[in-house]
Protein backbone atom coordinates (compact mmCIF):
# COMPACT_ATOMS: atom_id res chain seq x y z
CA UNK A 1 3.66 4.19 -4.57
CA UNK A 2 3.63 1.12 -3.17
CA UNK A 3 5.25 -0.62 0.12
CA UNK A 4 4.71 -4.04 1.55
CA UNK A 5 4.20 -4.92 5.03
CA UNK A 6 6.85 -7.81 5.64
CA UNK A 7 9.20 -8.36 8.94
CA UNK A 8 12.59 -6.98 9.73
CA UNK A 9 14.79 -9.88 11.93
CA UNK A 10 17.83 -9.60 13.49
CA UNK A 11 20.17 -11.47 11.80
CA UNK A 12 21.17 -13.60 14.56
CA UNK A 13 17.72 -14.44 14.94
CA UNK A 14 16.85 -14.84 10.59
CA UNK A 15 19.91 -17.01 10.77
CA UNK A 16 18.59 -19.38 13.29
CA UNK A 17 15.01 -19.60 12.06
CA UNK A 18 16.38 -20.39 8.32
CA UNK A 19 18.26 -22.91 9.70
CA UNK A 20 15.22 -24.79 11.09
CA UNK A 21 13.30 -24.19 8.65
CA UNK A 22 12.84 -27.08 5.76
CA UNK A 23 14.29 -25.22 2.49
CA UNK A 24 15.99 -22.02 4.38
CA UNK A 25 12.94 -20.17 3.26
CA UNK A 26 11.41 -18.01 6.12
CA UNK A 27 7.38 -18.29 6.22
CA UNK A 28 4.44 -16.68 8.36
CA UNK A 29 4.47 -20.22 9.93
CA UNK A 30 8.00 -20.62 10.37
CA UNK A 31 7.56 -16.77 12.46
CA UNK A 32 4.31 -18.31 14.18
CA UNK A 33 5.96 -21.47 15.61
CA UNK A 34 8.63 -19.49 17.22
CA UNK A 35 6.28 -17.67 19.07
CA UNK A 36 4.34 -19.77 19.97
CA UNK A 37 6.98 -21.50 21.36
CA UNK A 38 8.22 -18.59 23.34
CA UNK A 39 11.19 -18.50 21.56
CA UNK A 40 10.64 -15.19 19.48
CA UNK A 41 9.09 -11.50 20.39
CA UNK A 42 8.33 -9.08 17.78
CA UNK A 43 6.71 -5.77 17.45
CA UNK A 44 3.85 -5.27 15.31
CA UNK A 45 1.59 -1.97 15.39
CA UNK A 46 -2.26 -2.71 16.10
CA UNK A 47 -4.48 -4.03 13.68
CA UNK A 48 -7.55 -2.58 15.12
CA UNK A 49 -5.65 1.34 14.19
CA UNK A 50 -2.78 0.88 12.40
CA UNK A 51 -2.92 -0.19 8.28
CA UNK A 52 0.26 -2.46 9.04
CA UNK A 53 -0.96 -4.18 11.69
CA UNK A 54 -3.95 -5.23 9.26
CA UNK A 55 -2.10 -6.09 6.54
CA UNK A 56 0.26 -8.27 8.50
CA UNK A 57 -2.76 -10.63 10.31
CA UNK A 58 -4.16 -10.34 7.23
CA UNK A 59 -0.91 -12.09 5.83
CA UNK A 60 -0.62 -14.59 9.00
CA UNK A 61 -4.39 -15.50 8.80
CA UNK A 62 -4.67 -15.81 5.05
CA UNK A 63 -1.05 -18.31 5.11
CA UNK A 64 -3.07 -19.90 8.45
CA UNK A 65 -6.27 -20.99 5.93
CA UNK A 66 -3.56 -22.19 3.35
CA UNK A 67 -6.66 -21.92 0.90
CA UNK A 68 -4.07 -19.17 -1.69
CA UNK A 69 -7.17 -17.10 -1.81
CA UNK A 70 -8.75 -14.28 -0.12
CA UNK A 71 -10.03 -15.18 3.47
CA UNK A 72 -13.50 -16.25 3.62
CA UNK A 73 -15.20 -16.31 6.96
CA UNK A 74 -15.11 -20.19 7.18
CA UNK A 75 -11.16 -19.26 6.68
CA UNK A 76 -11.33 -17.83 10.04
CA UNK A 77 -13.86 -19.87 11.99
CA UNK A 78 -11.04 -21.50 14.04
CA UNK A 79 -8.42 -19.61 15.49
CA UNK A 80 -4.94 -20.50 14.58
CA UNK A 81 -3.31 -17.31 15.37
CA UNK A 82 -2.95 -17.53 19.19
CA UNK A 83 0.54 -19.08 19.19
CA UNK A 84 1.60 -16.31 16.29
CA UNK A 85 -0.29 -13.58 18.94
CA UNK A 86 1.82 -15.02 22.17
CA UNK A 87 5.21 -13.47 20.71
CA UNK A 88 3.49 -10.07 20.04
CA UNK A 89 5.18 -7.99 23.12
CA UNK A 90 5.89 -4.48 21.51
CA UNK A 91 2.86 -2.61 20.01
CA UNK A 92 1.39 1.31 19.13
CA UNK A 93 -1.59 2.90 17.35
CA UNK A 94 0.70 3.42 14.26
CA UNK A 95 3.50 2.46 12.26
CA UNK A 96 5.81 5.12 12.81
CA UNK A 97 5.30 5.23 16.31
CA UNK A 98 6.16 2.01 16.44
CA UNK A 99 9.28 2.01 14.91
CA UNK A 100 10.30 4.81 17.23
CA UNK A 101 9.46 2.09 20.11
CA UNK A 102 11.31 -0.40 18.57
CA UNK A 103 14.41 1.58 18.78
CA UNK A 104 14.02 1.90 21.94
CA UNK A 105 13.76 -0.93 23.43
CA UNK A 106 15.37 -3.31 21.01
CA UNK A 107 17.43 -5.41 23.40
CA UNK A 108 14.42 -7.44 24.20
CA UNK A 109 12.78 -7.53 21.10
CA UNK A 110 13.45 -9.93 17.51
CA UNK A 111 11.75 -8.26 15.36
CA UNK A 112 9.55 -5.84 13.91
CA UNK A 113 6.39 -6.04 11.85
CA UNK A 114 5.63 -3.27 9.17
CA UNK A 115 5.90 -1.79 5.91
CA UNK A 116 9.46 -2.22 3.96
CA UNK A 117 9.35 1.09 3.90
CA UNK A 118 9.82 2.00 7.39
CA UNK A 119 12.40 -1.23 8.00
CA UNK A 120 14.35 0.51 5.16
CA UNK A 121 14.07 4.02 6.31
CA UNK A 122 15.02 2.70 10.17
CA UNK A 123 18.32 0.55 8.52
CA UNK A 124 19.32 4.33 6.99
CA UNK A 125 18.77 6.13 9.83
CA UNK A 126 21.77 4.58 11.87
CA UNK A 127 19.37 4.60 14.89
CA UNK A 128 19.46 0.62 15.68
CA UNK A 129 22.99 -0.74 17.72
CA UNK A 130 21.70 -3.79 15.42
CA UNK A 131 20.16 -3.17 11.43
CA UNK A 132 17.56 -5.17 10.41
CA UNK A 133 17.37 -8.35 7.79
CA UNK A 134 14.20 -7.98 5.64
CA UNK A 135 12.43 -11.11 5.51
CA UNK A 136 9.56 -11.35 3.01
CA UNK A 137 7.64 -14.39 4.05
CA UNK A 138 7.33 -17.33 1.45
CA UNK A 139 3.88 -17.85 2.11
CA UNK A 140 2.95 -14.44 0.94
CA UNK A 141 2.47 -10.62 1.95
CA UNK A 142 0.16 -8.27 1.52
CA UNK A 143 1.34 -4.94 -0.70
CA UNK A 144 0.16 -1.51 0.38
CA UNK A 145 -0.22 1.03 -1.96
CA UNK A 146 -0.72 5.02 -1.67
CA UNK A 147 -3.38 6.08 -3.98
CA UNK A 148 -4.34 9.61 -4.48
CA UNK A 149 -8.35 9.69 -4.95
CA UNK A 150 -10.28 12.17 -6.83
CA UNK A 151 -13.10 13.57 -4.42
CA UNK A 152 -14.50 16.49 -6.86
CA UNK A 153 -15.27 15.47 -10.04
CA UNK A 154 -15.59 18.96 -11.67
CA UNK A 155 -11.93 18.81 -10.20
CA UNK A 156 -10.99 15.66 -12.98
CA UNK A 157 -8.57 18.22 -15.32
CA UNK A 158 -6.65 19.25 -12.13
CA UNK A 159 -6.53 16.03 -10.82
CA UNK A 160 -5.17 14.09 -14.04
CA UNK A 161 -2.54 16.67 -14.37
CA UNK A 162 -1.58 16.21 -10.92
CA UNK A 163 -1.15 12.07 -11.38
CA UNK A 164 0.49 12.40 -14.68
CA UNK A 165 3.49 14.46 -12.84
CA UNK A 166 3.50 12.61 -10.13
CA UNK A 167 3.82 9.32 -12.11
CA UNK A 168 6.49 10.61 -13.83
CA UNK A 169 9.80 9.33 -14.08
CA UNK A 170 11.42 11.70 -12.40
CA UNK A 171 8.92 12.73 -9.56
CA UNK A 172 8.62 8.62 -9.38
CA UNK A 173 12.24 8.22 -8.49
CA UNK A 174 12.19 11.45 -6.01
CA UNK A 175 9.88 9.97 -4.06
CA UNK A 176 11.34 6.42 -3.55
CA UNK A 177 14.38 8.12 -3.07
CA UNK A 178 12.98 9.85 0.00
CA UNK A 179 10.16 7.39 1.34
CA UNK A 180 11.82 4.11 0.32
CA UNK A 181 8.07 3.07 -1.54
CA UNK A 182 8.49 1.37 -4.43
CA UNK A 183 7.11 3.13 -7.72
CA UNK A 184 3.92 1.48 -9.54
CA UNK A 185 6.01 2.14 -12.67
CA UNK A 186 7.77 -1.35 -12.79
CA UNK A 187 10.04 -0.47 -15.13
CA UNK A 188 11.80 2.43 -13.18
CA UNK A 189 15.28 1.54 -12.08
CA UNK A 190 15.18 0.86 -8.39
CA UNK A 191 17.63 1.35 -5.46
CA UNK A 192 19.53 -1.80 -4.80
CA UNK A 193 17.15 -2.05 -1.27
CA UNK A 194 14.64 -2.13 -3.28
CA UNK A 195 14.97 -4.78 -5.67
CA UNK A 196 14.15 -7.79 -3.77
CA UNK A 197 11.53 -9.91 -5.28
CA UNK A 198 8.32 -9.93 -3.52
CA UNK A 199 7.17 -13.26 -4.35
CA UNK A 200 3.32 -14.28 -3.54
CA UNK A 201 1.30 -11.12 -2.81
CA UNK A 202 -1.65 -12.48 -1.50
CA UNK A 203 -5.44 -10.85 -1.50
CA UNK A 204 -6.90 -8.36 1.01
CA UNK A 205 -10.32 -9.85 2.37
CA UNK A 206 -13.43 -8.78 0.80
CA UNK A 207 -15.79 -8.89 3.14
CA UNK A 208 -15.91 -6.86 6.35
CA UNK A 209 -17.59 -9.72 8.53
CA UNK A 210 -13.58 -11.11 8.00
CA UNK A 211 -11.84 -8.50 9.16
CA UNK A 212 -14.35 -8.16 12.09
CA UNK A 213 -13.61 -11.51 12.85
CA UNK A 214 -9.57 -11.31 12.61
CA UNK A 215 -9.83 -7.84 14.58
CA UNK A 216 -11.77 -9.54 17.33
CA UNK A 217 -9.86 -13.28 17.86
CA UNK A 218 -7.07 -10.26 18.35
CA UNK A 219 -8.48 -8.21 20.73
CA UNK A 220 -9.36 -11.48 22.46
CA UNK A 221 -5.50 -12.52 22.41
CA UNK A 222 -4.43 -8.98 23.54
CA UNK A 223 -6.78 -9.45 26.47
CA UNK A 224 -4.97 -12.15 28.21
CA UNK A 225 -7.60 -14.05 28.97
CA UNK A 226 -6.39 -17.58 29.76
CA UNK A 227 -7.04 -21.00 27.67
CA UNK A 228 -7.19 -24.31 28.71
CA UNK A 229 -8.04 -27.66 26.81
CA UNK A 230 -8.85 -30.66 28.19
CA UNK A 231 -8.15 -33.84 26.22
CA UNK A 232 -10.63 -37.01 27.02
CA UNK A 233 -8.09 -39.58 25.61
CA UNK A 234 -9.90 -43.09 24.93
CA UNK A 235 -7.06 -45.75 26.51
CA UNK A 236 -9.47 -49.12 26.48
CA UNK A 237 -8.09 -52.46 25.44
CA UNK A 238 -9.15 -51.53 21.77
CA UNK A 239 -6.42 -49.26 21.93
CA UNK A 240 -3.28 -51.30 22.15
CA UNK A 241 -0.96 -51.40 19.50
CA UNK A 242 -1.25 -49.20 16.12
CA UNK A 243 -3.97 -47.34 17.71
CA UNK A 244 -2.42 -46.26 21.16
CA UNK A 245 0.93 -45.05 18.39
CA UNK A 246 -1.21 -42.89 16.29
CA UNK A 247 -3.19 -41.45 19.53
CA UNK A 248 0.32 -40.09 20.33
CA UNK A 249 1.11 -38.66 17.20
CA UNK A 250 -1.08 -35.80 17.88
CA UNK A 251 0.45 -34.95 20.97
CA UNK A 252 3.55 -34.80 19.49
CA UNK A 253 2.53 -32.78 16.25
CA UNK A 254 0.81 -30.10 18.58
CA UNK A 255 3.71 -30.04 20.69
CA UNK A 256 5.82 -29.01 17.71
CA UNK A 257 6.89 -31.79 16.30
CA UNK A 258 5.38 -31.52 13.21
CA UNK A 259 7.01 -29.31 10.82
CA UNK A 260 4.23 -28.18 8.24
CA UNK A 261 3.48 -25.27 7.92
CA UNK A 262 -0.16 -26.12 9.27
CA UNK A 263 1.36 -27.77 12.12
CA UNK A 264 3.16 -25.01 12.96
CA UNK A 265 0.16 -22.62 13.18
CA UNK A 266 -1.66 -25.04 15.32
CA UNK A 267 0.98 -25.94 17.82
CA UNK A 268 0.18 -25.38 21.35
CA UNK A 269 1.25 -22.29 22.71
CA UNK A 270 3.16 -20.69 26.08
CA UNK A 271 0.93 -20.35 28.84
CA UNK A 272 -1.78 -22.04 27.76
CA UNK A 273 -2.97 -24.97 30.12
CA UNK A 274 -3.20 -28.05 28.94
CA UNK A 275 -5.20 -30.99 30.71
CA UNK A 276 -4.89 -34.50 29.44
CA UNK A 277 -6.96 -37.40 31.09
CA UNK A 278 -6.52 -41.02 30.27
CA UNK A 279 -9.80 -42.76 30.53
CA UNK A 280 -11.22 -46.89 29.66
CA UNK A 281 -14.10 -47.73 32.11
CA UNK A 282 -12.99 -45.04 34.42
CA UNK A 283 -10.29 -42.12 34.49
CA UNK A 284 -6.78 -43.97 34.38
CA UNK A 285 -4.61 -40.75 34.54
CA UNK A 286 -4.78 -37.17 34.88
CA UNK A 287 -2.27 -34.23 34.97
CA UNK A 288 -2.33 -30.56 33.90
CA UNK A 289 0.78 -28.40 33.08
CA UNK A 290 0.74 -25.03 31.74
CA UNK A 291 3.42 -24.75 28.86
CA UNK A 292 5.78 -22.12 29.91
CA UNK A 293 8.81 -24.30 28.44
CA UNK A 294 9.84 -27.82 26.02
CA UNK A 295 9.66 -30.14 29.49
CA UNK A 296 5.99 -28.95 30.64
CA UNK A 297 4.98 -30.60 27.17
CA UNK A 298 7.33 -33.60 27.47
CA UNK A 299 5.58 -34.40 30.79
CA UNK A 300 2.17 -34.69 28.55
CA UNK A 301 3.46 -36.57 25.75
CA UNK A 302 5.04 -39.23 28.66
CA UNK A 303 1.49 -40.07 29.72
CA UNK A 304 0.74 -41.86 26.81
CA UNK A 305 3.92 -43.32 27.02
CA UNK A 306 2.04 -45.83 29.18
CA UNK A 307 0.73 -48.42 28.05
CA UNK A 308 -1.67 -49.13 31.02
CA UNK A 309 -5.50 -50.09 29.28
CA UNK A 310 -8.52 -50.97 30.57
CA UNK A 311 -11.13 -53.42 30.25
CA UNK A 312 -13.82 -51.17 29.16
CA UNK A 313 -15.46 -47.50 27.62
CA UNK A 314 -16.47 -45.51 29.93
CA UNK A 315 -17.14 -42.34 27.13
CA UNK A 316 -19.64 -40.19 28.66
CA UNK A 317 -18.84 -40.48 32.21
CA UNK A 318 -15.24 -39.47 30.92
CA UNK A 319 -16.88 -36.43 28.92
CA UNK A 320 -19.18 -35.50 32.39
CA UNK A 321 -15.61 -35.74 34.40
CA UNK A 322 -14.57 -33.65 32.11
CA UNK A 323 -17.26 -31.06 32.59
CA UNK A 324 -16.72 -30.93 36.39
CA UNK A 325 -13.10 -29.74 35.63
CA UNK A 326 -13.95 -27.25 33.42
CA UNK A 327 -16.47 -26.49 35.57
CA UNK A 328 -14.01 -26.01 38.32
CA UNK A 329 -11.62 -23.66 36.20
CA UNK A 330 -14.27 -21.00 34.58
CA UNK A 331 -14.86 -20.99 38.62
CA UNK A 332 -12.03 -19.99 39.81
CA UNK A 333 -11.41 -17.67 36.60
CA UNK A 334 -14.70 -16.58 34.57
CA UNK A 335 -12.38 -14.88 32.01
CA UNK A 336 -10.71 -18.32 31.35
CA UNK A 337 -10.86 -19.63 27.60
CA UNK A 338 -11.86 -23.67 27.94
CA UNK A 339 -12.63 -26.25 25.65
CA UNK A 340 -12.86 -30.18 25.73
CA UNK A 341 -11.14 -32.45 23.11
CA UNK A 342 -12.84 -36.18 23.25
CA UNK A 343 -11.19 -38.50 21.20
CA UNK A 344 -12.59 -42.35 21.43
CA UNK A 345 -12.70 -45.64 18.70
CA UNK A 346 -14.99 -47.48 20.27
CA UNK A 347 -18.75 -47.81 21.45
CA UNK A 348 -20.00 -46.63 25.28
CA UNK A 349 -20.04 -50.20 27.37
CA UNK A 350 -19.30 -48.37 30.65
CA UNK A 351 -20.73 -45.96 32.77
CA UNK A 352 -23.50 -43.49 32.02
CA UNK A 353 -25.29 -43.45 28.72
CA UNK A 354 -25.50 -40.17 26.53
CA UNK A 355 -28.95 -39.39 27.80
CA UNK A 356 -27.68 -39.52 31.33
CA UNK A 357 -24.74 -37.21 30.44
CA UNK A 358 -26.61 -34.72 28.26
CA UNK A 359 -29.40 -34.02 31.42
CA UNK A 360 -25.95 -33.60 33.76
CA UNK A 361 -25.20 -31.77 31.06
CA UNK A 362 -28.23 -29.48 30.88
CA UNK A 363 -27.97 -28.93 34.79
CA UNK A 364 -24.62 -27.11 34.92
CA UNK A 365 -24.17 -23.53 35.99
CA UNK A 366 -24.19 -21.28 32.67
CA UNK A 367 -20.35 -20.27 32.83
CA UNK A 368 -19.57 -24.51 32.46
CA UNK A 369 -21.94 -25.17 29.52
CA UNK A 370 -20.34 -22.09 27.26
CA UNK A 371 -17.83 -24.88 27.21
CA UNK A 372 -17.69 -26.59 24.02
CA UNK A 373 -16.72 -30.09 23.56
CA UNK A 374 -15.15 -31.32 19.93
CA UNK A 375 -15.24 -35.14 19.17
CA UNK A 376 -12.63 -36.93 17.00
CA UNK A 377 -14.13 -40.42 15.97
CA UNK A 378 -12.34 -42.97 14.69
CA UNK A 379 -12.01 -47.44 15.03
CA UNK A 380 -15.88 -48.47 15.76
CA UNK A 381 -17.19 -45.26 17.83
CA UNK A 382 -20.17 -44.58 17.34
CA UNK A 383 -20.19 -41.28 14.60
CA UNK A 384 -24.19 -40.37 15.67
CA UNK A 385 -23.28 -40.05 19.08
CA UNK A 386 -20.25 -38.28 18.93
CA UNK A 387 -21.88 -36.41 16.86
CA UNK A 388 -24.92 -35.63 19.07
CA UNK A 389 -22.86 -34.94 22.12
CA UNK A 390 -20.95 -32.50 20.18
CA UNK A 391 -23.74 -30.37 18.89
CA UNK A 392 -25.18 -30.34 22.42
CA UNK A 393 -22.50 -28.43 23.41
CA UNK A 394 -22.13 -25.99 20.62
CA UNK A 395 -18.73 -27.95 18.85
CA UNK A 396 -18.48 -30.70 16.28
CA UNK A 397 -17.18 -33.84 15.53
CA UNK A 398 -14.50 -35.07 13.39
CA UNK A 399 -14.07 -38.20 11.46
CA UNK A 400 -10.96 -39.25 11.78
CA UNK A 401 -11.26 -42.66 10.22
CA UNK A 402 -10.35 -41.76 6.75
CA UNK A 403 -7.58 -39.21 8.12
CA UNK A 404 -4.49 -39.22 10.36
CA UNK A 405 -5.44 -38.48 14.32
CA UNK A 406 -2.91 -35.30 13.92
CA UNK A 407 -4.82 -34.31 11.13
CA UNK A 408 -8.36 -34.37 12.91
CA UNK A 409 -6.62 -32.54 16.18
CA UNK A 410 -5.49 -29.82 13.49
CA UNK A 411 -8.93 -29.37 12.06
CA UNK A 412 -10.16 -28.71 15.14
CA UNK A 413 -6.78 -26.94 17.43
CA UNK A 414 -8.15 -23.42 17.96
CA UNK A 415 -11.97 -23.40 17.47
CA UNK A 416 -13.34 -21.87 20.84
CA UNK A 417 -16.26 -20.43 18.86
């Protein structure tokens, strides 16, 4: 048999996301977004234990990559699941326990993560003061299946009488009558709940070094360790005009303004803290909100409302100042998550030179140089140094000159590793 893992929403709730979403078509990211907004909770059971839990970050990572493929480990080198992992608030070691939860305590829940199966099976029941909608997510699911594997092979006569009954017609229909699977006999008449299309079934990683890699940016989530980034946001005289309007852009996509579905994966996320400092020849602005709701963002985006420049390009005394914050939050919290987002179009004429930065640099305590710095470049910066500074500190650099600044901040939203 066979059973996909997809989500069950109240309706309310599948209502209101279809409405925001572009075509009425639900989608991993359209599920993501909402929780990263804080908008949406869901149960899901754990990855790490439970074969529904996998499947479903498998799903979310593998519509994350957008690559239609199986995951590859460069799929996964940049975390875009946090926001998706803030509106996970109900979980257990397996799927049926999980369900049982969920009827429990489903005034404060959405929705619930697992097999059709067990959404079908929980509908029947009567259990729920509010059934289910199965949603099967545009962007692809991953199908389950119950084999039965032959472990003796002087055991093969028994065994292929034993599959040829149970893939029967008959025996077929018993058992999605009682367990709500679907049969692997696709032309068997199915129950009417059982007749929805599946659309894109997508591909279970095959390599383990994925998995291990999905299983632990989970674990990490689950852990509550905090994250901050801190944006170094290049306001100099260059920037006036086109350039100061697509510098905001990116503020606004991450802040959930921008509606693809890759946007909506990378959006920032409630309760992460989020830094932004204005700099030219010297820091301009600073302020730091953690998102908790729509205004702590708005505050952000009004910064570079201003159109306040300066004279000069100050770069790497901007990228030490920001250092000495970050420095000043692992601090106060070791456990905190924190990485530094330069973004500059023209050359250093200000301030301290790279050398002088890289030996401040080189002098920090331990804790502040895990911190890992990612450059966008773009107008006349200066790609080797960017570059340089970057790989100093364990990130990279972006070139955003033949790209949109939203699109460079997207490449890059996530990566803490």
């Amino acid at each position: 048999m066979r059973s996909p893992v997809v989500v069950g929403l109240k309706p309310e709730v599948a209502q209101r996301l279809r409405r925001a979403a572009p075509d009425g078509q639900l989608s991993w990211a359209e599920l993501a977004d909402a929780a990263a907004a804080g908008t949406r909770k869901y149960a899901m059971a754990d990855p790490r234990r439970a074969n529904s839990g996998l499947a479903a970050l498998v799903g979310v990572a593998t519509a994350a990559a957008g690559t239609g493929g199986a995951l590859r480990p460069e799929d996964v080198s940049c975390d875009r699941l946090r926001g998706f992992f803030a509106g996970h608030a109900l979980t257990r070691d397996s799927s049926g326990r999980l369900t049982d939860a969920y009827a429990r305590g489903e005034d404060g829940l959405d929705g619930l993560i697992t097999y059709e199966s067990e959404l079908l099976a929980l509908n029947r029941a009567g259990t729920l003061r509010v059934p289910l909608e199965v949603v099967y997510p545009k962007d692809g699911i991953v199908l389950s299946d119950y084999p039965l594997m032959l472990l003796d092979p002087a055991k093969r006569a028994a065994y292929d009488r034993l599959t040829a009954w149970l893939r029967s017609e008959p025996v077929q229909r018993k058992i999605t009558e009682r367990t709500l699977r679907r049969p692997v006999d696709s032309g068997l008449t199915r129950e009417p709940s059982l007749r929805a299309p599946l659309g894109n079934a997508l591909y279970f990683p095959d390599s383990q070094a994925v998995v291990d890699r999905l299983l632990a940016d989970y674990a990490d989530a689950r852990s509550g360790r905090p994250a901050r980034v801190i944006f170094l946001l290049d306001c100099s005289g260059s920037m006036r005009g086109e350039r100061i309007a697509s510098l905001r852009a990116p503020m606004d996509g991450l802040s959930g303004a921008d509606g693809s579905p890759s946007g909506k994966f990378a959006r920032f996320h409630r309760v992460e803290t989020l830094t932004v400092v204005r700099f030219g020849g010297r820091v301009l602005d600073e302020q730091s909100v953690t998102h908790t709701a729509a205004p702590d963002l708005e505050r952000l985006r009004s910064m570079l409302a201003d159109d306040g420049f300066d004279a000069s390009t100050s770069v790497w005394s901007a990228l030490d100042h920001g250092y000495r914050t970050a420095a000043d939050a692992v601090a106060k919290d070791s456990a905190q998550r924190v990485s530094i987002v330069l973004m500059t179009d023209g050359e250093n004429n200000a301030g301290m030179s790279l050398a002088a930065f890289l030996d401040r640099y080189a002098a920090l305590p331990p804790a502040a140089r895990a911190v890992r710095t990612y450059t966008v470049r773009y107008g006349e910066a200066d790609p080797k140094e960017l570059d340089r500074a970057a790989l100093a500190t364990g990130g990279h650099m972006v070139d955003a000159t033949g790209q949109s600044l939203l699109n460079a901040s997207k490449e890059i939203r996530g990566c803490h590793e």
